[in-house]
C-alpha atoms as a PDB file:
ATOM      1  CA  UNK A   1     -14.405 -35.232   9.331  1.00  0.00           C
ATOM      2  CA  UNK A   2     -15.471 -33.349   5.955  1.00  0.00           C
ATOM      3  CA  UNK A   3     -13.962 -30.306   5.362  1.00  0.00           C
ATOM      4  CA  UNK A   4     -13.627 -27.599   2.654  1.00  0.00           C
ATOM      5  CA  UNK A   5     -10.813 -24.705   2.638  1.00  0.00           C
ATOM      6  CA  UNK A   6     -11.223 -21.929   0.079  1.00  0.00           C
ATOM      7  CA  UNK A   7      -9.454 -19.078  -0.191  1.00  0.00           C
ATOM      8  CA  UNK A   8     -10.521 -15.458  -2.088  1.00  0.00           C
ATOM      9  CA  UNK A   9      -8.609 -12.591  -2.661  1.00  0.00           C
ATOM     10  CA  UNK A  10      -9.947  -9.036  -3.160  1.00  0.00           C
ATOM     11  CA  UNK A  11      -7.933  -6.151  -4.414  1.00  0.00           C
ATOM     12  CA  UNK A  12     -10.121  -2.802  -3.586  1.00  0.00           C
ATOM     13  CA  UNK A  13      -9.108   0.372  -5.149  1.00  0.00           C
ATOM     14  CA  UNK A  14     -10.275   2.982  -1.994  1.00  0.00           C
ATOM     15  CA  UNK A  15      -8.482   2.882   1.527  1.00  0.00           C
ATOM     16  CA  UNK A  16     -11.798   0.929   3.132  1.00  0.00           C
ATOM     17  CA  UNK A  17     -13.964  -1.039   1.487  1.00  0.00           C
ATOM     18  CA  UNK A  18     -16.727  -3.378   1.928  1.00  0.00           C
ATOM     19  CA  UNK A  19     -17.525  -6.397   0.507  1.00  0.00           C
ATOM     20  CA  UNK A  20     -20.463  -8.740   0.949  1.00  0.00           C
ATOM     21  CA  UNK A  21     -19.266 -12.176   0.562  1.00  0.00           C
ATOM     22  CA  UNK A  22     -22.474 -13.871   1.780  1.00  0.00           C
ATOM     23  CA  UNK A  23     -23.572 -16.046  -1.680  1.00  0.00           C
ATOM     24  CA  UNK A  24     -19.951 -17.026  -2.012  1.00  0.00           C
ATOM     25  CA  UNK A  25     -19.915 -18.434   1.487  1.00  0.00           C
ATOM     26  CA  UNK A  26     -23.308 -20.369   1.215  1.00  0.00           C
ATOM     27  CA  UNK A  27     -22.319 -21.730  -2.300  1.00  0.00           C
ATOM     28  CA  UNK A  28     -19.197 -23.275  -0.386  1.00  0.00           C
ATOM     29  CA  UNK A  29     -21.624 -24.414   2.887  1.00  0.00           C
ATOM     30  CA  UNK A  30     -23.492 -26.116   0.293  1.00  0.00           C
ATOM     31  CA  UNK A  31     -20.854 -27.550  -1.886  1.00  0.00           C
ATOM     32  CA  UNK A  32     -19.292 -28.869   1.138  1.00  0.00           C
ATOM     33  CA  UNK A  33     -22.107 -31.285   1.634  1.00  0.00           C
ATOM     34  CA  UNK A  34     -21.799 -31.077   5.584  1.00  0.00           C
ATOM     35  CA  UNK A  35     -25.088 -31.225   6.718  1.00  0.00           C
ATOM     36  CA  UNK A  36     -24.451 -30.221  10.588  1.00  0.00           C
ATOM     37  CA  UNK A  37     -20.664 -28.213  11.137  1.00  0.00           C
ATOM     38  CA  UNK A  38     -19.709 -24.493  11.368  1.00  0.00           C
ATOM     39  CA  UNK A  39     -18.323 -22.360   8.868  1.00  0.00           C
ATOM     40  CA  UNK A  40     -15.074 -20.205   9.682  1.00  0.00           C
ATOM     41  CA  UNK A  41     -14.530 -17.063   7.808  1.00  0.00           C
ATOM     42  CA  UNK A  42     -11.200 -15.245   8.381  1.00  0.00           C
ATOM     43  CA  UNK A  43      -9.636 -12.549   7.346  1.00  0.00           C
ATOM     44  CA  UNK A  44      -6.046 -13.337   6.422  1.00  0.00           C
ATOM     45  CA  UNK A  45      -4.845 -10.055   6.575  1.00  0.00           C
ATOM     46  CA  UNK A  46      -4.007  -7.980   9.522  1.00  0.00           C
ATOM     47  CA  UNK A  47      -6.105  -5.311   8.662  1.00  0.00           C
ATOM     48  CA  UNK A  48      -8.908  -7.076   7.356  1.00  0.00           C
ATOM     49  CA  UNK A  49     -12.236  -7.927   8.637  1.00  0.00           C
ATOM     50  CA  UNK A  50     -15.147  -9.870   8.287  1.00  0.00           C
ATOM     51  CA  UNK A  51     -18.125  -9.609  10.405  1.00  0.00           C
ATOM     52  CA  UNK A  52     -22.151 -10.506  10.191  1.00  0.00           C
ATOM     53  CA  UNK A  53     -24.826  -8.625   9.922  1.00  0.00           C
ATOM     54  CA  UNK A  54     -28.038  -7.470   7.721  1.00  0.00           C
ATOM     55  CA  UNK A  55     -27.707  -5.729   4.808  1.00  0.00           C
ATOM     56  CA  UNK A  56     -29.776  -2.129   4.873  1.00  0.00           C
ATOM     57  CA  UNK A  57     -29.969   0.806   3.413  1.00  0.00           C
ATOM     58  CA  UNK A  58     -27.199   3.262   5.113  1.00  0.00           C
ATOM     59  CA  UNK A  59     -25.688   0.703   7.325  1.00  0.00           C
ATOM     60  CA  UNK A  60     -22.350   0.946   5.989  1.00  0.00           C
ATOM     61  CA  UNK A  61     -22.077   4.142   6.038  1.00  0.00           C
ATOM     62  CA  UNK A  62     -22.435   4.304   9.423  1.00  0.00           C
ATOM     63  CA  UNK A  63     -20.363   1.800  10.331  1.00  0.00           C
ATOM     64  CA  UNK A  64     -17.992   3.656   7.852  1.00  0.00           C
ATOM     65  CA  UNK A  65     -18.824   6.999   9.622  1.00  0.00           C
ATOM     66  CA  UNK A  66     -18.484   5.354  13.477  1.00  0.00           C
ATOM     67  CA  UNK A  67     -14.906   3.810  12.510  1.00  0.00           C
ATOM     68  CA  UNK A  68     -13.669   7.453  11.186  1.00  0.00           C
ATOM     69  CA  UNK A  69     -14.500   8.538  14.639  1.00  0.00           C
ATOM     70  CA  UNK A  70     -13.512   6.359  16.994  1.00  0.00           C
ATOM     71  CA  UNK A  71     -10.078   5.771  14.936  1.00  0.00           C
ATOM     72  CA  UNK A  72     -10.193   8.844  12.553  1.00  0.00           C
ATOM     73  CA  UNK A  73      -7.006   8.397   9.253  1.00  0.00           C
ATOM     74  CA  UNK A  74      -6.057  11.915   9.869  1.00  0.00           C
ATOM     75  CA  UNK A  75      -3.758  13.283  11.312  1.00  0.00           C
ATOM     76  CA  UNK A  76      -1.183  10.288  10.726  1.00  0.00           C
ATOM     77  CA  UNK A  77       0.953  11.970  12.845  1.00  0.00           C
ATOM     78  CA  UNK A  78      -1.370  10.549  16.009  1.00  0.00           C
ATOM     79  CA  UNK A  79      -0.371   7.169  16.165  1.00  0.00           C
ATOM     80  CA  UNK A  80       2.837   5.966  17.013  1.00  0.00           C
ATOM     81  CA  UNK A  81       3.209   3.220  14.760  1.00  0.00           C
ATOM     82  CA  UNK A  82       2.882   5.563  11.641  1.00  0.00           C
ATOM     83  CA  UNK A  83       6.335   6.152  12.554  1.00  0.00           C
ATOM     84  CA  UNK A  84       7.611   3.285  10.888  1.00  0.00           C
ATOM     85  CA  UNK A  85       7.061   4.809   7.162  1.00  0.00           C
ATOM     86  CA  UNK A  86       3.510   3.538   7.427  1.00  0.00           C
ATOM     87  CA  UNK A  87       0.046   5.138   7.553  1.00  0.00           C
ATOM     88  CA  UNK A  88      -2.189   2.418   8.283  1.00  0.00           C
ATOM     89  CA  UNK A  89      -2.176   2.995  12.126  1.00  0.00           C
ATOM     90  CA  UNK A  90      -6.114   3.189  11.925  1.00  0.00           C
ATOM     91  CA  UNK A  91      -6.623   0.048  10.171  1.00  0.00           C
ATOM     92  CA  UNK A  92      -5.110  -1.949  12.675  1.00  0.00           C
ATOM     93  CA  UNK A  93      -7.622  -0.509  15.306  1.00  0.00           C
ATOM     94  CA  UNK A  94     -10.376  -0.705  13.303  1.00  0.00           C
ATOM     95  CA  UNK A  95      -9.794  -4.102  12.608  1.00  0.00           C
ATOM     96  CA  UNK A  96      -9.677  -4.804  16.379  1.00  0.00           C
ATOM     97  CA  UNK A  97     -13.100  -3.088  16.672  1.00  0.00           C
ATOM     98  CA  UNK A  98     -14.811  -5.317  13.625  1.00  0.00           C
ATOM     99  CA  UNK A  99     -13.131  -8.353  14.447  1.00  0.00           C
ATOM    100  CA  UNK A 100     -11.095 -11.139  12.146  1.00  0.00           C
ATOM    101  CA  UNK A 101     -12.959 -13.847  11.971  1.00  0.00           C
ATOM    102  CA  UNK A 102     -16.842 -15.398  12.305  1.00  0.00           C
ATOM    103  CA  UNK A 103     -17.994 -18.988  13.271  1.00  0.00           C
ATOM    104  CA  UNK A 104     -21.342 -19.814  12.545  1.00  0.00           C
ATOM    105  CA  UNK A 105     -23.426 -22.933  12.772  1.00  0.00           C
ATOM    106  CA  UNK A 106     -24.357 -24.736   9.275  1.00  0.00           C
ATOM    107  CA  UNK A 107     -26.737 -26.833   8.724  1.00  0.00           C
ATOM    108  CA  UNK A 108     -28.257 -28.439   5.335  1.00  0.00           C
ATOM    109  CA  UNK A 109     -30.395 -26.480   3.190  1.00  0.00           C
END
């Protein structure tokens, strides 16, 4: 079975932050040379995420916006586990809601 493993590591300087990873991942589909397989992105981190989906004006922001409220940062004092020293309570459920991981179907350009 072919197979190609790549790892990339992103160091973002604001508490959230997006980045679209799309070109890197078809440059690796096609340097694989698989013509028919899937492609699994994950997020090694706990509180990362990678999902799929188009790229429009304003979209982010609303998923920004939509995370804040359904898991808001502030007050820290709300979740439990910010009790260990932490504040990153949120993260963890916002990475629940966005999901770790996507498997998609390749095939050859």
């Amino acid at each position: 079975m072919k197979h190609l493993r790549q790892e990339f590591w992103f160091n973002t300087s604001r508490r959230r932050d997006y980045i679209n990873i799309t070109r890197e991942v078809e440059q690796l589909v096609q340097d694989s040379n698989v013509e028919q397989g899937t492609c699994l992105v994950n997020a090694m981190h706990i509180t990362a995420s990678v999902y799929i989906n188009d790229v429009e004006a304003g979209r982010i922001q609303d998923y920004d916006d939509w995370l804040e409220q359904l898991a808001p940062h502030d007050p820290i004092s709300h979740y439990r586990h910010n009790n260990t020293g932490e504040d990153n309570a949120d993260a963890y459920l916002k990475r629940q809601i966005m999901g770790r991981e996507v498997v998609v179907a390749t095939s050859a350009f």
